[in-house]
N, C-alpha and C. Protein backbone atom coordinates (compact mmCIF):
# COMPACT_ATOMS: atom_id res chain seq x y z
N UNK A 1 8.01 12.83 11.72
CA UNK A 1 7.41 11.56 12.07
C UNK A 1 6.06 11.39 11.37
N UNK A 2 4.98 12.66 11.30
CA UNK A 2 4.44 12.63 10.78
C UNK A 2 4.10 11.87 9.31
N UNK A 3 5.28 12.89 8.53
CA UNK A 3 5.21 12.32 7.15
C UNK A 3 6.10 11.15 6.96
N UNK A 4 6.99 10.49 7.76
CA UNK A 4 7.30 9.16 7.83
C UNK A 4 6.07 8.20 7.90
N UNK A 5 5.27 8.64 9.01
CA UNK A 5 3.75 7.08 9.54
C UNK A 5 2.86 7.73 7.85
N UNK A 6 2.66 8.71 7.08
CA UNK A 6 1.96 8.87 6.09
C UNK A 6 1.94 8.32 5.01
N UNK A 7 3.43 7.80 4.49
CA UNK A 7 4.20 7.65 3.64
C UNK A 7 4.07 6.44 3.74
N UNK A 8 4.16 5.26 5.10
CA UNK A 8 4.38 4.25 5.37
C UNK A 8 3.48 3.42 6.49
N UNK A 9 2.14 4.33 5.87
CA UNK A 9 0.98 3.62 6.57
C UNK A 9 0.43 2.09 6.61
N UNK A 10 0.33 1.77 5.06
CA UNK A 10 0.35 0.20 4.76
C UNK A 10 1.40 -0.82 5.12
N UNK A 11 2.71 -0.43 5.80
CA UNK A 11 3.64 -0.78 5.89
C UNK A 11 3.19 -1.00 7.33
N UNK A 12 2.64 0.02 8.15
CA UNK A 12 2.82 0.11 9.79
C UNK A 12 1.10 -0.89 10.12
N UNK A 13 0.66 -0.83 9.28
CA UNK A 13 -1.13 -1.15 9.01
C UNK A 13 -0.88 -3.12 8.95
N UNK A 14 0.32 -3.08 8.79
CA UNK A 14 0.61 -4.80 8.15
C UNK A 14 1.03 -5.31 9.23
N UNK A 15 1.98 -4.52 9.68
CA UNK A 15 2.75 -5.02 11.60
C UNK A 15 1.86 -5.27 11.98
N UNK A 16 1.08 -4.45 12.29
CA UNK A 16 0.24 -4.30 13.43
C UNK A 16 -0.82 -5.44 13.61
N UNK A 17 -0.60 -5.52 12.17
CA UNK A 17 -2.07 -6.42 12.31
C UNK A 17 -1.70 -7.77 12.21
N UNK A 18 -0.42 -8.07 12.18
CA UNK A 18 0.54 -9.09 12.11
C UNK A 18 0.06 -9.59 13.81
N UNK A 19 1.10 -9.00 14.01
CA UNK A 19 1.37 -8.81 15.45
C UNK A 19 0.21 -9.04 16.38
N UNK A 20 -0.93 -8.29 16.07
CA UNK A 20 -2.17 -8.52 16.55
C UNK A 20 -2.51 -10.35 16.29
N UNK A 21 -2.74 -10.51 15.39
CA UNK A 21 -3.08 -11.98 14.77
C UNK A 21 -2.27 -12.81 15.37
N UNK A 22 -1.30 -12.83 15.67
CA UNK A 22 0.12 -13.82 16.87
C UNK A 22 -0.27 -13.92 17.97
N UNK A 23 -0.58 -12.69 18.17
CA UNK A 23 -0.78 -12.67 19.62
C UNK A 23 -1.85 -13.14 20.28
N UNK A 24 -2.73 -13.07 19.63
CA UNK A 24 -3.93 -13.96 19.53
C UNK A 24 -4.31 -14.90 19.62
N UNK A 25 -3.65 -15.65 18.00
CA UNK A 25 -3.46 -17.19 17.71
C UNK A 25 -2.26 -17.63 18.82
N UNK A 26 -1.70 -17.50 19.01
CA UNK A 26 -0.19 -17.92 19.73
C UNK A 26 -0.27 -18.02 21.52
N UNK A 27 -1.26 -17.37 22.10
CA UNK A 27 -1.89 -17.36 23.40
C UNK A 27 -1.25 -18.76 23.97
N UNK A 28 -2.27 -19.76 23.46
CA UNK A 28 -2.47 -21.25 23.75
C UNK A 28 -1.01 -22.51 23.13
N UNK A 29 -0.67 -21.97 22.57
CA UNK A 29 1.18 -22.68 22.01
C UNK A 29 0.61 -22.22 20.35
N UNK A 30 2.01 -22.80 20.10
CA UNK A 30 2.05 -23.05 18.83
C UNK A 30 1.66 -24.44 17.78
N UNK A 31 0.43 -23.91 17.09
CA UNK A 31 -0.24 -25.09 16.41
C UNK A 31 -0.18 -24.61 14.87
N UNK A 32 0.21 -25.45 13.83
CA UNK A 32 0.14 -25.70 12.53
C UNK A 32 -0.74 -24.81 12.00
N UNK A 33 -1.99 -25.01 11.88
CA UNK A 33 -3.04 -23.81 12.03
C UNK A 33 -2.87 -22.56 11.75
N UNK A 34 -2.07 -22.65 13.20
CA UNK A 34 -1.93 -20.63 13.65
C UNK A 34 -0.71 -20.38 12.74
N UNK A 35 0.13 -20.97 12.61
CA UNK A 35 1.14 -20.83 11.55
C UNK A 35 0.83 -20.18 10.29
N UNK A 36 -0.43 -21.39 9.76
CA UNK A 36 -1.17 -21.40 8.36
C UNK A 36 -1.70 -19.73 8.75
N UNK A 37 -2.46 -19.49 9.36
CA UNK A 37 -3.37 -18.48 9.49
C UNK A 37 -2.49 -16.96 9.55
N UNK A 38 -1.28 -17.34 9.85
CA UNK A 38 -0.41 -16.08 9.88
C UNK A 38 0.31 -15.76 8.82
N UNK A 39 0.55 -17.02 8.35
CA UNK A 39 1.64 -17.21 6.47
C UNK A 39 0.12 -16.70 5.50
N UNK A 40 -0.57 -17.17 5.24
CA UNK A 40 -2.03 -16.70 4.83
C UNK A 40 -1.93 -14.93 4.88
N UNK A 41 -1.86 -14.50 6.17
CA UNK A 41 -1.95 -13.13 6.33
C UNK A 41 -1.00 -12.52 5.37
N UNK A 42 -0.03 -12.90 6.36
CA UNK A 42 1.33 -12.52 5.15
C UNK A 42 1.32 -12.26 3.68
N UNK A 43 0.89 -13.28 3.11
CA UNK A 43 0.57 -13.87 1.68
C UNK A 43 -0.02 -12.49 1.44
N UNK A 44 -1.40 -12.54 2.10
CA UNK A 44 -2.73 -11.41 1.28
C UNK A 44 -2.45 -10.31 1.51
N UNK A 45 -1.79 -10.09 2.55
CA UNK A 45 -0.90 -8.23 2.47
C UNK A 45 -0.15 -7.97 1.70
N UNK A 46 0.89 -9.16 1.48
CA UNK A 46 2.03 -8.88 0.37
C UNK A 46 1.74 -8.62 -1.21
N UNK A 47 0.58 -9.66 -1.64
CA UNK A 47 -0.88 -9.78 -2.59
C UNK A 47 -1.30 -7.97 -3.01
N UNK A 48 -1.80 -7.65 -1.56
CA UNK A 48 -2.82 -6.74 -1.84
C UNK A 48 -1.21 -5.23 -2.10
N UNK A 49 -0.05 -5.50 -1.53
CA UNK A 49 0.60 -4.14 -1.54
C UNK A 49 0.82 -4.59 -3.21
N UNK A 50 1.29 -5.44 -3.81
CA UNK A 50 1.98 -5.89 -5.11
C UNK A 50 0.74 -5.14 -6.15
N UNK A 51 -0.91 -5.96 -5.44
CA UNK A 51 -1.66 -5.59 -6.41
C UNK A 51 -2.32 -3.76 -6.25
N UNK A 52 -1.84 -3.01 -5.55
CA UNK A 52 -2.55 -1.77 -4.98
C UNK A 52 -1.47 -0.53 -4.65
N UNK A 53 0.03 -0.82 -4.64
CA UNK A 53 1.34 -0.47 -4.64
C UNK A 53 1.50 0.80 -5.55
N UNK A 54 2.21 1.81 -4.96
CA UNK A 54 2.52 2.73 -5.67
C UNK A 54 3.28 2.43 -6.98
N UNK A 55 2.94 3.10 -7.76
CA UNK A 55 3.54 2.85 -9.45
C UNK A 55 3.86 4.47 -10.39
N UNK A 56 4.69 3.90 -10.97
CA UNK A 56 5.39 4.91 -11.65
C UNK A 56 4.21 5.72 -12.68
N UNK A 57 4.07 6.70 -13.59
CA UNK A 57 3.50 7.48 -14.80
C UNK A 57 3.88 6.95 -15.86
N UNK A 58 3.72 6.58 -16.76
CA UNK A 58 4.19 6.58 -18.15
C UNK A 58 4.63 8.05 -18.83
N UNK A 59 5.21 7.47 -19.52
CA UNK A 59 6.09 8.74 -20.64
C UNK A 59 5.00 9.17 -21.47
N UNK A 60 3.74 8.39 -21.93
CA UNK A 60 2.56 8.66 -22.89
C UNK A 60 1.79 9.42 -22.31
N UNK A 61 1.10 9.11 -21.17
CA UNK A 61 0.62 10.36 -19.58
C UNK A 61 1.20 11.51 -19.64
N UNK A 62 2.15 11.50 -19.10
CA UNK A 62 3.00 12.81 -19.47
C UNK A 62 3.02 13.80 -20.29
N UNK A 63 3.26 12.95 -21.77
CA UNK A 63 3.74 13.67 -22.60
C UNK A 63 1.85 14.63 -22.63
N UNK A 64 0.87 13.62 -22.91
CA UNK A 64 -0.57 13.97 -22.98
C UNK A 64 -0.86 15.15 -22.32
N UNK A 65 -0.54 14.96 -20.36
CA UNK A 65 -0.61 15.96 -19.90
C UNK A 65 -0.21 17.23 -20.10
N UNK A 66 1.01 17.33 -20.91
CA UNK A 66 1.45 18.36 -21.07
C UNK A 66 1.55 18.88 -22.02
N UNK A 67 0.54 18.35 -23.26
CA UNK A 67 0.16 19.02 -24.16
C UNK A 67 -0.90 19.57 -24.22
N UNK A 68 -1.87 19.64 -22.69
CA UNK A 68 -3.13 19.63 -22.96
C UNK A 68 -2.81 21.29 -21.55
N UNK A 69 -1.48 21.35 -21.39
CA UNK A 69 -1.67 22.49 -20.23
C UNK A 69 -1.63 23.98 -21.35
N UNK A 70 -2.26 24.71 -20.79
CA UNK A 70 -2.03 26.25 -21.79
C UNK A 70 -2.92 25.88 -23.05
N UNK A 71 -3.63 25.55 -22.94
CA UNK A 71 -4.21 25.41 -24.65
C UNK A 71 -5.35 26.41 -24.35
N UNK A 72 -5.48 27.59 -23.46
CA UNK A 72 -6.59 28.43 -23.90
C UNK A 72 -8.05 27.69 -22.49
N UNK A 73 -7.61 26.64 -22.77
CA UNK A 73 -8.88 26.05 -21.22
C UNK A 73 -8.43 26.04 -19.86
N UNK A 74 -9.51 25.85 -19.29
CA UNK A 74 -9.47 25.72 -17.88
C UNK A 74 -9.37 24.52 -17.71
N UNK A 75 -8.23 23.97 -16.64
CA UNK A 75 -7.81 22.57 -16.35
C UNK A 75 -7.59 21.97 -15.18
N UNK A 76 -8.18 21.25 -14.40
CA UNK A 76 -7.62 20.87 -13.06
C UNK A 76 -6.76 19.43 -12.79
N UNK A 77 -5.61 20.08 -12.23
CA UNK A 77 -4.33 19.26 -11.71
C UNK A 77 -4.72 18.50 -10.40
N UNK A 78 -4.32 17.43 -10.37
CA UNK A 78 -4.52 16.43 -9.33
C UNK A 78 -3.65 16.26 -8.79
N UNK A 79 -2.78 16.51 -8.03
CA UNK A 79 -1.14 15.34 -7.50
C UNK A 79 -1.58 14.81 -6.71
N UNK A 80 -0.96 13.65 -6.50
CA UNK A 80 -1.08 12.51 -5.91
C UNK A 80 0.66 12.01 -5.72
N UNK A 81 0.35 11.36 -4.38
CA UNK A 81 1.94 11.02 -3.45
C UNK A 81 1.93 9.01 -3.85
N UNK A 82 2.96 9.08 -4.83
CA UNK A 82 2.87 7.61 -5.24
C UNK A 82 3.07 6.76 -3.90
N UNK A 83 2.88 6.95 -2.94
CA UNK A 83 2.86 6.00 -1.51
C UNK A 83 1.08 5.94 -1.22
């Protein structure tokens, strides 16, 4: 479960705050507005995962990296979890 909510934090981070924002706006009925203000949300999460979203390496990265391992220096490796 752990590494499920880790993996799929921005995912659970978007509900929530969905959900939060409805519940909120939506108290008093449903007004045009609160609609706007929730499609809006929507919009800038979907925005920010598209623009901030895990992404693949290039083949040029790669290849770089791995010409530069064993050459006699000292080198530090980074990994990173494309989520």
């Amino acid at each position: 479960m752990q590494q499920w909510l880790n993996q799929h934090s921005f995912l659970f981070a978007a509900v929530a705050a969905i959900l939060i924002l409805a519940a909120i706006l939506l108290r008093d009925g449903v007004r045009p507005s609160d609609l706007l203000a929730i499609g809006a949300l929507c919009l800038g999460l979907a925005f920010a995962y598209a623009l901030l979203g895990p992404g693949e390496s290039t083949e040029r990265e790669i290849a770089a990296i791995r010409s530069q391992i064993g050459r006699g220096q000292p080198i530090l490796l980074e990994f990173q979890s494309p989520f």
